[in-house]
PDB file of N, CA and C in Angstrom:
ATOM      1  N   UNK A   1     103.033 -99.416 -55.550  1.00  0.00           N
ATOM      2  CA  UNK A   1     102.790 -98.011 -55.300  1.00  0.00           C
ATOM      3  C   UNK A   1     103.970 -97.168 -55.781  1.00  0.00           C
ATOM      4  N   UNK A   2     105.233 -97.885 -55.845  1.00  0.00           N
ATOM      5  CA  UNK A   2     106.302 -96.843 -56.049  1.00  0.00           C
ATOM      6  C   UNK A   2     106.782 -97.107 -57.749  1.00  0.00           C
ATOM      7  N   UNK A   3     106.275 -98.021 -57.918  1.00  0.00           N
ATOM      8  CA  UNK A   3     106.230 -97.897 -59.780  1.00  0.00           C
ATOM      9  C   UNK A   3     105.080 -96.856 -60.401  1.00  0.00           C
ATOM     10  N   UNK A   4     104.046 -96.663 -59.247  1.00  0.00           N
ATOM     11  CA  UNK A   4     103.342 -95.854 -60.227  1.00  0.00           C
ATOM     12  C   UNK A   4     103.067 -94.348 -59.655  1.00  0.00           C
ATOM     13  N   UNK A   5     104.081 -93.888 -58.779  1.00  0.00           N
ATOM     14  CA  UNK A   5     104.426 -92.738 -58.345  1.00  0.00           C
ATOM     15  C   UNK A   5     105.600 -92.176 -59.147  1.00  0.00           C
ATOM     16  N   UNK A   6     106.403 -93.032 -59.648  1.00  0.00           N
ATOM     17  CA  UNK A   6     107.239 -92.711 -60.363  1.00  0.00           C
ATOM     18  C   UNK A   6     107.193 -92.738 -62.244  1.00  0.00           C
ATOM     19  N   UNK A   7     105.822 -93.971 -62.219  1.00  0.00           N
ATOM     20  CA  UNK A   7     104.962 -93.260 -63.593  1.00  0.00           C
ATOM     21  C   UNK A   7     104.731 -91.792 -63.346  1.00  0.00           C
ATOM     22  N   UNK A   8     103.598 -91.454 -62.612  1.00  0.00           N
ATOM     23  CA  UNK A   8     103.125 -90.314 -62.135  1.00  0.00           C
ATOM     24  C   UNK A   8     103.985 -89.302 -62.553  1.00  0.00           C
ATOM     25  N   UNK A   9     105.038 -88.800 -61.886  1.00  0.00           N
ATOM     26  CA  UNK A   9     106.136 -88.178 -61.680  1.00  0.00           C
ATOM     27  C   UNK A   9     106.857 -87.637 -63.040  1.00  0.00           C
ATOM     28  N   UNK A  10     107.442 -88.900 -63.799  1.00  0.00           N
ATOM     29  CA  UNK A  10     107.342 -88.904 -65.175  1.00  0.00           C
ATOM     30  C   UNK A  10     106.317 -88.322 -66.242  1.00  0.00           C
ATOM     31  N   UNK A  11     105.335 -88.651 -66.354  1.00  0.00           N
ATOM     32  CA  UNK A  11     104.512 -88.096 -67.209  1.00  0.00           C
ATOM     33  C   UNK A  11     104.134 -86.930 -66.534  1.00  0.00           C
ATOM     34  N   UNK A  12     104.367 -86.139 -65.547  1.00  0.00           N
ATOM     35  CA  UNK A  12     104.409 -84.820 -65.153  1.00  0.00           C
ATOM     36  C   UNK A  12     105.649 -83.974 -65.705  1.00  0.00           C
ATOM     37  N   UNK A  13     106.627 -84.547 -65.613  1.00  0.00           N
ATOM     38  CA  UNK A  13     107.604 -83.858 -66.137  1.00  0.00           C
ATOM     39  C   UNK A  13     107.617 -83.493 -67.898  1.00  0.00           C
ATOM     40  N   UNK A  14     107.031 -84.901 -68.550  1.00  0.00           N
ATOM     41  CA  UNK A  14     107.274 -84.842 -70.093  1.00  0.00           C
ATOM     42  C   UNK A  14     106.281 -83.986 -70.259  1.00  0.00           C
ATOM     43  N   UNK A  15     104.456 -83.894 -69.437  1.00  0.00           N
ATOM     44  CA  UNK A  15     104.024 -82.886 -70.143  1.00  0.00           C
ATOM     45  C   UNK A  15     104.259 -81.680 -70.211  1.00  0.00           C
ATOM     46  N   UNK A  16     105.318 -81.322 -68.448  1.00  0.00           N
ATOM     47  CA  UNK A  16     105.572 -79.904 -68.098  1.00  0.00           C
ATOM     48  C   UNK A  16     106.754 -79.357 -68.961  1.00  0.00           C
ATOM     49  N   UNK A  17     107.143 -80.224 -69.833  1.00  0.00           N
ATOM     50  CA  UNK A  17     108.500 -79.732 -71.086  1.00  0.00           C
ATOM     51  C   UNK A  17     108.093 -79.725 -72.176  1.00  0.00           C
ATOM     52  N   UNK A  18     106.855 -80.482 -72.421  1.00  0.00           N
ATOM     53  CA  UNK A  18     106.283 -80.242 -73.290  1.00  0.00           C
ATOM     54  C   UNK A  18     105.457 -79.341 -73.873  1.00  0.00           C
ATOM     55  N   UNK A  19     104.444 -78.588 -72.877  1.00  0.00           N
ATOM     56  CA  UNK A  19     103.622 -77.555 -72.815  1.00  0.00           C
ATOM     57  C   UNK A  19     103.403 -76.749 -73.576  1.00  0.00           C
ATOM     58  N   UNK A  20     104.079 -76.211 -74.062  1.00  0.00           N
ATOM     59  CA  UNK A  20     104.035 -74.815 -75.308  1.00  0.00           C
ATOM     60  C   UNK A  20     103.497 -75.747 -76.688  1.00  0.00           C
ATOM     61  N   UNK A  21     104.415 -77.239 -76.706  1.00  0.00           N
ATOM     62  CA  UNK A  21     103.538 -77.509 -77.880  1.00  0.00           C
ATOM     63  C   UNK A  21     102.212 -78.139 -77.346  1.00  0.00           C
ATOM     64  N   UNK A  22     101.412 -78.916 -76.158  1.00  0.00           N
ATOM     65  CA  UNK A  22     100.412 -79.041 -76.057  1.00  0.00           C
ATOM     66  C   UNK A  22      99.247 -77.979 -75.840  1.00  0.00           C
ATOM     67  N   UNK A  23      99.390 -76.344 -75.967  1.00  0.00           N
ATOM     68  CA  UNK A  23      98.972 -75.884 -76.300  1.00  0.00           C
ATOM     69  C   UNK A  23      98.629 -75.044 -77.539  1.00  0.00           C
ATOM     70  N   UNK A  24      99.260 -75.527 -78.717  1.00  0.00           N
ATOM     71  CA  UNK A  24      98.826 -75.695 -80.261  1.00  0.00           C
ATOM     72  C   UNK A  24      98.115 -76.754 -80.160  1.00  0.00           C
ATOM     73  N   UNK A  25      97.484 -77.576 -79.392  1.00  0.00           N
ATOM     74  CA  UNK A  25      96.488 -78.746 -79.995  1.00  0.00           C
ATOM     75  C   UNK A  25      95.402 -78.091 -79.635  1.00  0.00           C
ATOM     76  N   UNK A  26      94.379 -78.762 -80.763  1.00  0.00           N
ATOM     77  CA  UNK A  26      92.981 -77.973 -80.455  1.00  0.00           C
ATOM     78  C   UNK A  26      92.366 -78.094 -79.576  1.00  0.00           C
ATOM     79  N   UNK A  27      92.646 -79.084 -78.373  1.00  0.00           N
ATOM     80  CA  UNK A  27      91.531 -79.525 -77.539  1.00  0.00           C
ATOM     81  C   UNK A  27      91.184 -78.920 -76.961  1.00  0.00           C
ATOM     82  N   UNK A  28      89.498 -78.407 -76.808  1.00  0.00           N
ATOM     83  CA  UNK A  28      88.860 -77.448 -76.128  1.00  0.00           C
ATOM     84  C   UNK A  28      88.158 -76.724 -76.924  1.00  0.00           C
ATOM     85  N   UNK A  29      88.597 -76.988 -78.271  1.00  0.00           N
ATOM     86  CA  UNK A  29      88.048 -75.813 -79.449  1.00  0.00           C
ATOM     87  C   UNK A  29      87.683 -77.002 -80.175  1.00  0.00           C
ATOM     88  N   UNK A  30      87.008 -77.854 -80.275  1.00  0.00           N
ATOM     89  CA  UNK A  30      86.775 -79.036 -81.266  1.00  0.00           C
ATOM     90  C   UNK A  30      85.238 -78.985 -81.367  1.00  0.00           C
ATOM     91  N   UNK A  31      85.119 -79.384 -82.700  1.00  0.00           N
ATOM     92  CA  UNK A  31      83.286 -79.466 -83.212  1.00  0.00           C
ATOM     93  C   UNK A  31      82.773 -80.080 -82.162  1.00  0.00           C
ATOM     94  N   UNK A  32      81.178 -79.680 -81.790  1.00  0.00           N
ATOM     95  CA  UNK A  32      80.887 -80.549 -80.393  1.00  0.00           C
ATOM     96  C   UNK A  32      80.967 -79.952 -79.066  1.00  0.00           C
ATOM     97  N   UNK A  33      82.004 -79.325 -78.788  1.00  0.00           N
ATOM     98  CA  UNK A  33      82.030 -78.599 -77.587  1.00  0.00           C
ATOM     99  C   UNK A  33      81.157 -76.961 -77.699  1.00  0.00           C
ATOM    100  N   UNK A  34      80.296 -77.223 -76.803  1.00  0.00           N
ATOM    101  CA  UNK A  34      79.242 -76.077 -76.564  1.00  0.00           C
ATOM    102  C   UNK A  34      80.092 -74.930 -76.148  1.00  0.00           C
ATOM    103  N   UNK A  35      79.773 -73.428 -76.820  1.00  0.00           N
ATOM    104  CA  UNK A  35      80.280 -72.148 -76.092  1.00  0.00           C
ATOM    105  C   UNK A  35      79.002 -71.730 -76.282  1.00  0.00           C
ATOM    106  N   UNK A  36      78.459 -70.983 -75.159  1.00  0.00           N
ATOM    107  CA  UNK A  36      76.879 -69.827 -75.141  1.00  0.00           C
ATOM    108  C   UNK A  36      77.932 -68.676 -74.749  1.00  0.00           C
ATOM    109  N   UNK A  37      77.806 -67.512 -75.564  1.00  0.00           N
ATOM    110  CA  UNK A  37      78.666 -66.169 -75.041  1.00  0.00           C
ATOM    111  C   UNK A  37      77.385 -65.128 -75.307  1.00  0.00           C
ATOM    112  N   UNK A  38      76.880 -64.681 -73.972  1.00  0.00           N
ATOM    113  CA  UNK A  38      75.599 -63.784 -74.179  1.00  0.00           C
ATOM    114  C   UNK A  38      76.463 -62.619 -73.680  1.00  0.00           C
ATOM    115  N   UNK A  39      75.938 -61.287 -73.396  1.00  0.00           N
ATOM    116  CA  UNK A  39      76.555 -59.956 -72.640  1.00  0.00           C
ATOM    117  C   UNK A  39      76.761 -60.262 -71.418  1.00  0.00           C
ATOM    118  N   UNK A  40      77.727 -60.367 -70.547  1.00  0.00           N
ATOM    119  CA  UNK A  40      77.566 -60.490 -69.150  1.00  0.00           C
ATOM    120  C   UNK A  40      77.822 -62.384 -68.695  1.00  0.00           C
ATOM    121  N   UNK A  41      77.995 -63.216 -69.589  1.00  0.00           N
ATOM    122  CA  UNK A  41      77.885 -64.603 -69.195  1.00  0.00           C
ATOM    123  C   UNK A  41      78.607 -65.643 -70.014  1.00  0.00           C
ATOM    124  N   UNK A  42      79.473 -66.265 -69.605  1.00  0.00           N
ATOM    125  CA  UNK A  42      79.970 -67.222 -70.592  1.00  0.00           C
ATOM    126  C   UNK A  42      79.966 -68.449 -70.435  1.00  0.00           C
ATOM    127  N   UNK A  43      79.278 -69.527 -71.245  1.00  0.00           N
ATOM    128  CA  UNK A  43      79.475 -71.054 -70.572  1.00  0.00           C
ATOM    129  C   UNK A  43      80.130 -71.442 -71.470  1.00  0.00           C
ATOM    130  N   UNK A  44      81.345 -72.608 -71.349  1.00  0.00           N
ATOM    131  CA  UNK A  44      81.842 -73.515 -72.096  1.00  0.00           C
ATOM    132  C   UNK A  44      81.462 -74.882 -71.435  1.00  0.00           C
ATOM    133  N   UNK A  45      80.941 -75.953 -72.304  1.00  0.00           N
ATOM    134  CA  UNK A  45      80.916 -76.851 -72.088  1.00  0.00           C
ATOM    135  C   UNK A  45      82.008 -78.433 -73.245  1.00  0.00           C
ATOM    136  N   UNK A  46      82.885 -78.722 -72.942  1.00  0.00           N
ATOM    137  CA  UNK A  46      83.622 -79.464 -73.919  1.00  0.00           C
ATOM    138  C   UNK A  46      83.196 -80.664 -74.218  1.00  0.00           C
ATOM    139  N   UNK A  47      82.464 -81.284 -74.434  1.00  0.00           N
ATOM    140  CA  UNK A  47      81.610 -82.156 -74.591  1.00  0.00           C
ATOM    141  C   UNK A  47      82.141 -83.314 -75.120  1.00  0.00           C
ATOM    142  N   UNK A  48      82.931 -82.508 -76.857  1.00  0.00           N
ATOM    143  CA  UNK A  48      83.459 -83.186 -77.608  1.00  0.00           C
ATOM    144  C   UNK A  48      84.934 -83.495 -76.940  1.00  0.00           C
ATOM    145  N   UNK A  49      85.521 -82.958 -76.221  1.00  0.00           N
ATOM    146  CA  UNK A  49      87.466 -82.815 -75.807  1.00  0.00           C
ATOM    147  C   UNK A  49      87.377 -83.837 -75.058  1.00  0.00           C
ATOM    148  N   UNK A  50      86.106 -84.001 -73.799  1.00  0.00           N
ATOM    149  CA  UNK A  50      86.066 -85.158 -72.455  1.00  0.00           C
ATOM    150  C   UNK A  50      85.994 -86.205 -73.128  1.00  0.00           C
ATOM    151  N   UNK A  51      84.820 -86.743 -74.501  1.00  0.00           N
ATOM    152  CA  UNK A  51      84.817 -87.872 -74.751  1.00  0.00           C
ATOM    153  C   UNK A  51      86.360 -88.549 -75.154  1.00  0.00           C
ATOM    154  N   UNK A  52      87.014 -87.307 -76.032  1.00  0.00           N
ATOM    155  CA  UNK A  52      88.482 -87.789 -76.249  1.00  0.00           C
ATOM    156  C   UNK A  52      89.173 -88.205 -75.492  1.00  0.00           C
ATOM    157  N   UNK A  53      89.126 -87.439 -74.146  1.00  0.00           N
ATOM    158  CA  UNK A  53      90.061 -87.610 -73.119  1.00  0.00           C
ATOM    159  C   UNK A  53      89.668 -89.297 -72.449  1.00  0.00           C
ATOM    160  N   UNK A  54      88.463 -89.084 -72.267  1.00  0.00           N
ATOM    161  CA  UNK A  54      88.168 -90.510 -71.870  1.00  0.00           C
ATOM    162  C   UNK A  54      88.518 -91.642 -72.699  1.00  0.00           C
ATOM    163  N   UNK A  55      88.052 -91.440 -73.752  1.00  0.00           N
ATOM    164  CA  UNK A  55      88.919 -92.416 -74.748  1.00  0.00           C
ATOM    165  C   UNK A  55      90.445 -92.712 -74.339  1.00  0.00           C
ATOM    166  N   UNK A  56      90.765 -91.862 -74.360  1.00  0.00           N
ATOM    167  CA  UNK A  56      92.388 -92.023 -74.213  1.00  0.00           C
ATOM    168  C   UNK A  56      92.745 -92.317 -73.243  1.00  0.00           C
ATOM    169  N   UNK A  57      92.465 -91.969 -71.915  1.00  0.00           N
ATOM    170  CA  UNK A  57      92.471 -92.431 -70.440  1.00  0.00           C
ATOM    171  C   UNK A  57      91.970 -94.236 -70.538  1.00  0.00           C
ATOM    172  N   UNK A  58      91.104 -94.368 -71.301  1.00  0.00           N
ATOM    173  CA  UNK A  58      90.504 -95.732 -70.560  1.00  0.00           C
ATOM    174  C   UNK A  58      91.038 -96.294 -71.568  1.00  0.00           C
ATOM    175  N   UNK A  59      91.889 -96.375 -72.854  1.00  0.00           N
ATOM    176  CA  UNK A  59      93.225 -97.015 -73.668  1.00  0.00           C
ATOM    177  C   UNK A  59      94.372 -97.473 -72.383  1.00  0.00           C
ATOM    178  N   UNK A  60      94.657 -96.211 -72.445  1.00  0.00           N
ATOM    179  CA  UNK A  60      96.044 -96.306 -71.595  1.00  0.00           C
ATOM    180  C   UNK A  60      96.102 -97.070 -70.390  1.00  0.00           C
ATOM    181  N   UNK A  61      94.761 -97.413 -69.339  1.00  0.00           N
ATOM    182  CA  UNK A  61      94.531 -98.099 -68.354  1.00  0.00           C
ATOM    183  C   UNK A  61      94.320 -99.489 -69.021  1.00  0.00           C
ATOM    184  N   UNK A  62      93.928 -99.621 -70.351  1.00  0.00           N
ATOM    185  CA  UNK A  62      93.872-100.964 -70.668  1.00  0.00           C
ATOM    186  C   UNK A  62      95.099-101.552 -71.142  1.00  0.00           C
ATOM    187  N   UNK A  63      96.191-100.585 -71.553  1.00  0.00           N
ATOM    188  CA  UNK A  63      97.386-101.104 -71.901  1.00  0.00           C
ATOM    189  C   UNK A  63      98.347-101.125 -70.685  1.00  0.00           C
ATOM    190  N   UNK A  64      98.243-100.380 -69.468  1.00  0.00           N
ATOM    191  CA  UNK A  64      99.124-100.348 -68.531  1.00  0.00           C
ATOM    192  C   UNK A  64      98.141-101.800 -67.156  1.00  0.00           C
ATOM    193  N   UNK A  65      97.064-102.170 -67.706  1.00  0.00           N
ATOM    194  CA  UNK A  65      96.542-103.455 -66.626  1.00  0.00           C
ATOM    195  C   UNK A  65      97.087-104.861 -67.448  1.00  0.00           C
ATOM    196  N   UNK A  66      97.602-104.725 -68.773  1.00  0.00           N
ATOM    197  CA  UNK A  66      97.766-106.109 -69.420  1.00  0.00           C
ATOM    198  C   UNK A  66      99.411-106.159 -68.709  1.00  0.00           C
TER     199      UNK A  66
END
């Protein structure tokens, strides 16, 4: 528990110094992700960004269980 509170902890900090450049990445704006913008209503749906994210989430759990 305390190795991976202190993962945790860590990768909070590198993204919170990192930030300004993880917002130049496109994610959220990528081919695939639904926007409907009518008068009065806006949906975003990211469709395409989650599959990435999941990708990448279920990598990293396969490299941090070996």
């Amino acid at each position: 528990m305390q190795k991976a509170l202190i993962i945790i902890g860590f990768i909070s900090i590198v993204i919170g110094l990192s930030w300004p450049w993880l917002l130049k990445i496109p994610l959220g704006r990528l081919p695939g992700d639904i926007v409907i913008n009518r008068p009065g209503f806006k949906l975003y749906i990211p469709v395409t960004t989650m599959v990435l994210v999941s990708l990448l989430l279920s990598f990293l759990a396969w490299i941090f269980r070996k």
